[in-house]
Protein backbone atom coordinates (compact mmCIF):
# COMPACT_ATOMS: atom_id res chain seq x y z
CA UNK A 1 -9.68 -9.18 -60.04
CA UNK A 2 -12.55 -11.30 -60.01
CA UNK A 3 -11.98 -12.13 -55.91
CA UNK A 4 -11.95 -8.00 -55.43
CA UNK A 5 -14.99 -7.04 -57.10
CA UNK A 6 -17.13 -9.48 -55.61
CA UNK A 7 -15.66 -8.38 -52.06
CA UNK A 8 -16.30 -4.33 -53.15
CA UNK A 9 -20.00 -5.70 -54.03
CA UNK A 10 -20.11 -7.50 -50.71
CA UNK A 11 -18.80 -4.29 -48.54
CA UNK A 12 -21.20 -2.09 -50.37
CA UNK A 13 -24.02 -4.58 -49.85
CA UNK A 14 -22.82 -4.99 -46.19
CA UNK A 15 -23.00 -1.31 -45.75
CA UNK A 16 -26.74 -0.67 -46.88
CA UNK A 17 -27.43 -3.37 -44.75
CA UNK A 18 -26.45 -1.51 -41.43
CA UNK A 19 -27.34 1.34 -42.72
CA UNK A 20 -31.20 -0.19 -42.77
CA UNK A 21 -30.73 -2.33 -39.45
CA UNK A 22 -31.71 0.15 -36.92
CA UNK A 23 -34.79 1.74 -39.61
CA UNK A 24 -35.41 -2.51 -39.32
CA UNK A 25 -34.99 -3.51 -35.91
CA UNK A 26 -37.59 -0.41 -34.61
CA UNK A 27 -40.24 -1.38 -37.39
CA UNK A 28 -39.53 -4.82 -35.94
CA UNK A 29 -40.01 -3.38 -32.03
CA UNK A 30 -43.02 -1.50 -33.14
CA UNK A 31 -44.94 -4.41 -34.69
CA UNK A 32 -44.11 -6.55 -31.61
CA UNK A 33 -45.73 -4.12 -29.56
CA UNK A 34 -48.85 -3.37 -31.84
CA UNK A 35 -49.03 -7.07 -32.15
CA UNK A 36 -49.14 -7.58 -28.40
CA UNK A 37 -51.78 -4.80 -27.76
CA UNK A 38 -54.06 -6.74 -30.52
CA UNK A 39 -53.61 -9.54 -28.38
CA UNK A 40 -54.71 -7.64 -24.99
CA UNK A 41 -57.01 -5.14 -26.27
CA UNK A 42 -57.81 -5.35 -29.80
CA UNK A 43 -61.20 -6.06 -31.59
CA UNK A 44 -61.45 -9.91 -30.56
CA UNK A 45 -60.17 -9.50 -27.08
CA UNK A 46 -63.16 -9.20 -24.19
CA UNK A 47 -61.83 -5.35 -23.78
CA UNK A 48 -62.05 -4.47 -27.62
CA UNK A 49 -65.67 -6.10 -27.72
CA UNK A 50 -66.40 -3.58 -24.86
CA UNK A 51 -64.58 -0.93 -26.49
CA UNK A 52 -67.12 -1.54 -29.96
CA UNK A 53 -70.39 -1.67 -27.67
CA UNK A 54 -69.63 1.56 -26.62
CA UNK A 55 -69.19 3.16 -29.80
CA UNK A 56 -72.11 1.34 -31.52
CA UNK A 57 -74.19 3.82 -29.32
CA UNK A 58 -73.00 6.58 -31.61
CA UNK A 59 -71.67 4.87 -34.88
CA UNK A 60 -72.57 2.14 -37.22
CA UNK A 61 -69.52 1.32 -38.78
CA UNK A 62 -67.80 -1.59 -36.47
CA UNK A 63 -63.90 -0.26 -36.48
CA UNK A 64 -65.01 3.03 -35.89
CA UNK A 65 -67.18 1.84 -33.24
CA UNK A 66 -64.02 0.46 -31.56
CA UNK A 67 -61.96 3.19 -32.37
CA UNK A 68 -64.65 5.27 -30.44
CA UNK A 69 -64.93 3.29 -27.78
CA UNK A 70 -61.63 3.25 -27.10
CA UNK A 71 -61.76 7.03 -26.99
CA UNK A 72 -64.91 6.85 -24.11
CA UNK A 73 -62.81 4.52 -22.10
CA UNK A 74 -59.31 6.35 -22.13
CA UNK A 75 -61.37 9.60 -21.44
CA UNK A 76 -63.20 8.02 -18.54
CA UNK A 77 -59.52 7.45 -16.86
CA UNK A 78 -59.66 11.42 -16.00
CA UNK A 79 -62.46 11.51 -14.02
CA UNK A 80 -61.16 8.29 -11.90
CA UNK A 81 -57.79 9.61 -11.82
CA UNK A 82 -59.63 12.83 -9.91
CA UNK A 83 -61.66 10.81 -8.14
CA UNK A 84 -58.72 8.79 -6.32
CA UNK A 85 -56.79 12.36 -5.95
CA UNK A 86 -59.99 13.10 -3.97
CA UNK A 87 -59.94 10.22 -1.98
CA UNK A 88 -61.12 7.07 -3.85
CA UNK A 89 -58.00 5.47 -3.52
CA UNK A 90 -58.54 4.10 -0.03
CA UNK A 91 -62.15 2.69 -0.43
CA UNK A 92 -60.75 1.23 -4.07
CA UNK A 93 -58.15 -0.82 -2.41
CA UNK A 94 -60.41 -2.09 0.52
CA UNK A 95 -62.50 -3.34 -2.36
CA UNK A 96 -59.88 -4.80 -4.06
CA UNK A 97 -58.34 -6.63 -0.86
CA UNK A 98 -61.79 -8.54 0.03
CA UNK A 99 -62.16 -9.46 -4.08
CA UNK A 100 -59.42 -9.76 -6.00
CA UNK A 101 -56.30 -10.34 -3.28
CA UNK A 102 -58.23 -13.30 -1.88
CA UNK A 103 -59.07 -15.19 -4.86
CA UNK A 104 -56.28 -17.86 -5.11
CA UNK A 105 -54.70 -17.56 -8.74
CA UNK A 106 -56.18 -13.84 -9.78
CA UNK A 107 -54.77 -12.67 -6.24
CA UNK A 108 -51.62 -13.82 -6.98
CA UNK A 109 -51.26 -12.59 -10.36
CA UNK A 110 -52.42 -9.05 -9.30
CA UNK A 111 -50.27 -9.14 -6.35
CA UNK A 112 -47.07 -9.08 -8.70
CA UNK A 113 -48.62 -6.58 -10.97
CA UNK A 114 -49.69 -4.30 -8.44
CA UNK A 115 -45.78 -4.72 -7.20
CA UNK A 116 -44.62 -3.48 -10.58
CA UNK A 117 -46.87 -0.60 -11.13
CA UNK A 118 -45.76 0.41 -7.50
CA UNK A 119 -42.14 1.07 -8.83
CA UNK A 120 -44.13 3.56 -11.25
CA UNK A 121 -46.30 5.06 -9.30
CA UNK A 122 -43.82 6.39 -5.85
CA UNK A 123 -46.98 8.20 -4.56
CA UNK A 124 -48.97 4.78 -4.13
CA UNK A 125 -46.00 3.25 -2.22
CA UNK A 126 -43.60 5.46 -0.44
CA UNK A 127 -41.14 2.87 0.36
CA UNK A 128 -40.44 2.58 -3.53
CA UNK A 129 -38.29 5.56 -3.37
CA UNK A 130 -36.12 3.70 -1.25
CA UNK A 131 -35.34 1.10 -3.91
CA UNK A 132 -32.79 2.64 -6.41
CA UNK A 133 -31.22 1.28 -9.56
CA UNK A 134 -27.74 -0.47 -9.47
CA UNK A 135 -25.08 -1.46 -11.70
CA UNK A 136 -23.99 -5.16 -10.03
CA UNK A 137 -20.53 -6.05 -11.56
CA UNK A 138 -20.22 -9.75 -10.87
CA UNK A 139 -16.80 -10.59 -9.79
CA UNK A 140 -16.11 -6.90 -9.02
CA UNK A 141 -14.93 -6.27 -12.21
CA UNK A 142 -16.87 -8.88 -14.64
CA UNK A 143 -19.67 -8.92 -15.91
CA UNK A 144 -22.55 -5.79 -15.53
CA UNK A 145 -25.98 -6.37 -14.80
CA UNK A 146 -28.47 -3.61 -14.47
CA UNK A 147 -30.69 -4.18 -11.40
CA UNK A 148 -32.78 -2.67 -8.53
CA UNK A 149 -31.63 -2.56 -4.57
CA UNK A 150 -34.47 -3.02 -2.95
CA UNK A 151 -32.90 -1.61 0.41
CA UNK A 152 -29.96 0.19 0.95
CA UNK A 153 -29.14 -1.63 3.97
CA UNK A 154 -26.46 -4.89 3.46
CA UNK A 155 -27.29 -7.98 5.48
CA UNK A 156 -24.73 -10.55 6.93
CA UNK A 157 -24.29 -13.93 5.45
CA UNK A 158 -21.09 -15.98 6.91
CA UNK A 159 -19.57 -12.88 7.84
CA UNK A 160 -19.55 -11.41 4.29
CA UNK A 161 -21.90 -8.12 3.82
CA UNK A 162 -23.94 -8.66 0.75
CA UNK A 163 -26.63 -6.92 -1.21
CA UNK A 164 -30.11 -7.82 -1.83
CA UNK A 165 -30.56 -6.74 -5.27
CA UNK A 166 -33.63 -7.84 -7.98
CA UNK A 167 -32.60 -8.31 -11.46
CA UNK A 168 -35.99 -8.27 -14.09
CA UNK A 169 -36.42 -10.20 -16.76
CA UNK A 170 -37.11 -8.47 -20.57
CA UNK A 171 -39.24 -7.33 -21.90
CA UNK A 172 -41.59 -7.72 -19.35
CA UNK A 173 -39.99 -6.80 -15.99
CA UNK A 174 -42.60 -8.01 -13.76
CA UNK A 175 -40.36 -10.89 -12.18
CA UNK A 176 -36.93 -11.84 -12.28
CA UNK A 177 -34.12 -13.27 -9.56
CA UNK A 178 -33.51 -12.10 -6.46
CA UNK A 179 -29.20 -12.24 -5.55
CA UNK A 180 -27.46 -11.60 -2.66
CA UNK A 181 -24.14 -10.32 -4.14
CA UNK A 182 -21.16 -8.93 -1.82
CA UNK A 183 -21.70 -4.88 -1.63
CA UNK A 184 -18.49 -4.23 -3.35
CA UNK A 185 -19.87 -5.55 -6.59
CA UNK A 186 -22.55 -2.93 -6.31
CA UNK A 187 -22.63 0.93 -7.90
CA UNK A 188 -25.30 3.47 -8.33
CA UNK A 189 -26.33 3.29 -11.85
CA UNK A 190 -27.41 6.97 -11.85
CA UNK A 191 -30.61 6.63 -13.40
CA UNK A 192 -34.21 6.26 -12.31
CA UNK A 193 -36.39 3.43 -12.55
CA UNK A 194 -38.35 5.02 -15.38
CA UNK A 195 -35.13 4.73 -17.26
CA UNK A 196 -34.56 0.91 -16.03
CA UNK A 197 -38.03 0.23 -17.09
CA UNK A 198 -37.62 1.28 -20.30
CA UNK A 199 -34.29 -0.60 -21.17
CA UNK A 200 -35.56 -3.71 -20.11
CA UNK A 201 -38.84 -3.34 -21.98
CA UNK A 202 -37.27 -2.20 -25.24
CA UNK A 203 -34.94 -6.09 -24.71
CA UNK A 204 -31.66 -3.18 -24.48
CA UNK A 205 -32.28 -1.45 -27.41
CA UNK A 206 -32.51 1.73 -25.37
CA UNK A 207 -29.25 2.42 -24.17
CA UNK A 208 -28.59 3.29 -20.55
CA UNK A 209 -27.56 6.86 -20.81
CA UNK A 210 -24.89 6.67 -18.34
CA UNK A 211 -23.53 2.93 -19.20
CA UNK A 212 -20.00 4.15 -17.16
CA UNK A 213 -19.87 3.65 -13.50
CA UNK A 214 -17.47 5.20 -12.17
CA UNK A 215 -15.00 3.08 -10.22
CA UNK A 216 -13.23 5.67 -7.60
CA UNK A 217 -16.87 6.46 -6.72
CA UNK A 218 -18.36 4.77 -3.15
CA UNK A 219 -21.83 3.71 -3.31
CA UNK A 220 -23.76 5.51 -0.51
CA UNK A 221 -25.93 2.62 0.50
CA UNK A 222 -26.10 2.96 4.21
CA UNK A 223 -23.49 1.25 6.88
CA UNK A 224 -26.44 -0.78 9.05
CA UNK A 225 -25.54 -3.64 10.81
CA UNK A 226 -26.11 -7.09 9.26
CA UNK A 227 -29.50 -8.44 10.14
């Protein structure tokens, strides 16, 4: 008697315990992510003190001073956004390429930033749209990995057609491992890479929304000839 009460206390105690875990685990996500804007642009950082020496201009009291300079600078992205619409955008990156590309360790660092904002932004690089997201299902049947094909087109290695595909790392997908995996292991993952981003960022909390591949269907990825 004693063994079944204490196992109906546990189940019920189990129970409100799921029931909380996903209220938990996105007050959890949320802090993360307030925590690591604090760390890149709150009060302390060199973009908050910016931020407060705008606003001292119009108040005295120091978080509101952030607060409004925060405002000035997020409004100030309109006008630049209409200025490279107009034409800014080619002068801008000249700039950039004889300052920050050639400087040895900021270069290389905005190199693979700029590459990840590219698979954002498809009007900045055109070729982006040729890069699609994949479902890679290593042994042809094993285990699924959500990736991006860079280019449709398989290559030849020993005879064997295989894939180039990129697989990101979370929660940041800035970098990650580049495979060459045999093209029957890949499938279209039927999403975009707004949807990719998103998953990997959230560490797969956000649920691809079309997690089934299906199996009878051929991925369309181009028949050129092995380079």
């Amino acid at each position: 008697m004693l063994k079944l009460s204490l196992k109906t206390i546990f189940a019920t105690w189990l129970t409100g315990l799921l029931a909380l875990l996903p209220l938990t685990l996105t007050l959890v996500l949320l802090a993360w992510i307030l925590s690591l804007l604090n760390r890149l642009i709150g009060p302390s950082t060199l973009a908050g003190q910016i931020s407060a020496g705008l606003g001292q201009y119009f108040v005295s009291n120091p978080s509101l001073a952030y607060l409004f300079g925060g405002f000035v600078l997020l409004a100030c992205l309109y006008p630049l956004g209409l200025a490279v619409q107009l034409g800014l955008r080619r002068p801008l990156t000249r700039l950039i390429d004889v300052t920050l590309r050639r400087t040895p360790l900021i270069g290389q660092l905005y190199n693979l930033a700029d590459r990840f904002v590219a698979l954002l932004d498809k009007n900045k690089n055109p070729d982006i749209g040729a890069m699609s997201p994949v479902w890679c299902f290593f042994g042809g049947d094993g285990t699924a990995v959500l990736a991006l094909l860079p280019s449709p087109v398989p290559i030849e290695i020993e005879g064997r057609s295989y894939h180039a595909i990129l697989v990101p790392t979370a929660p940041i997908p800035i970098g990650g491992g580049l495979l060459y995996v045999p093209v029957e292991w890949v499938r279209p993952a039927h999403m975009g890479i707004e949807e990719l981003t998103s998953i990997y960022v959230s560490m797969g909390l956000t649920p691809p929304s079309r997690a089934k591949a299906r199996r009878d269907q051929s991925l369309d990825l181009g028949h050129g000839k092995g380079l």
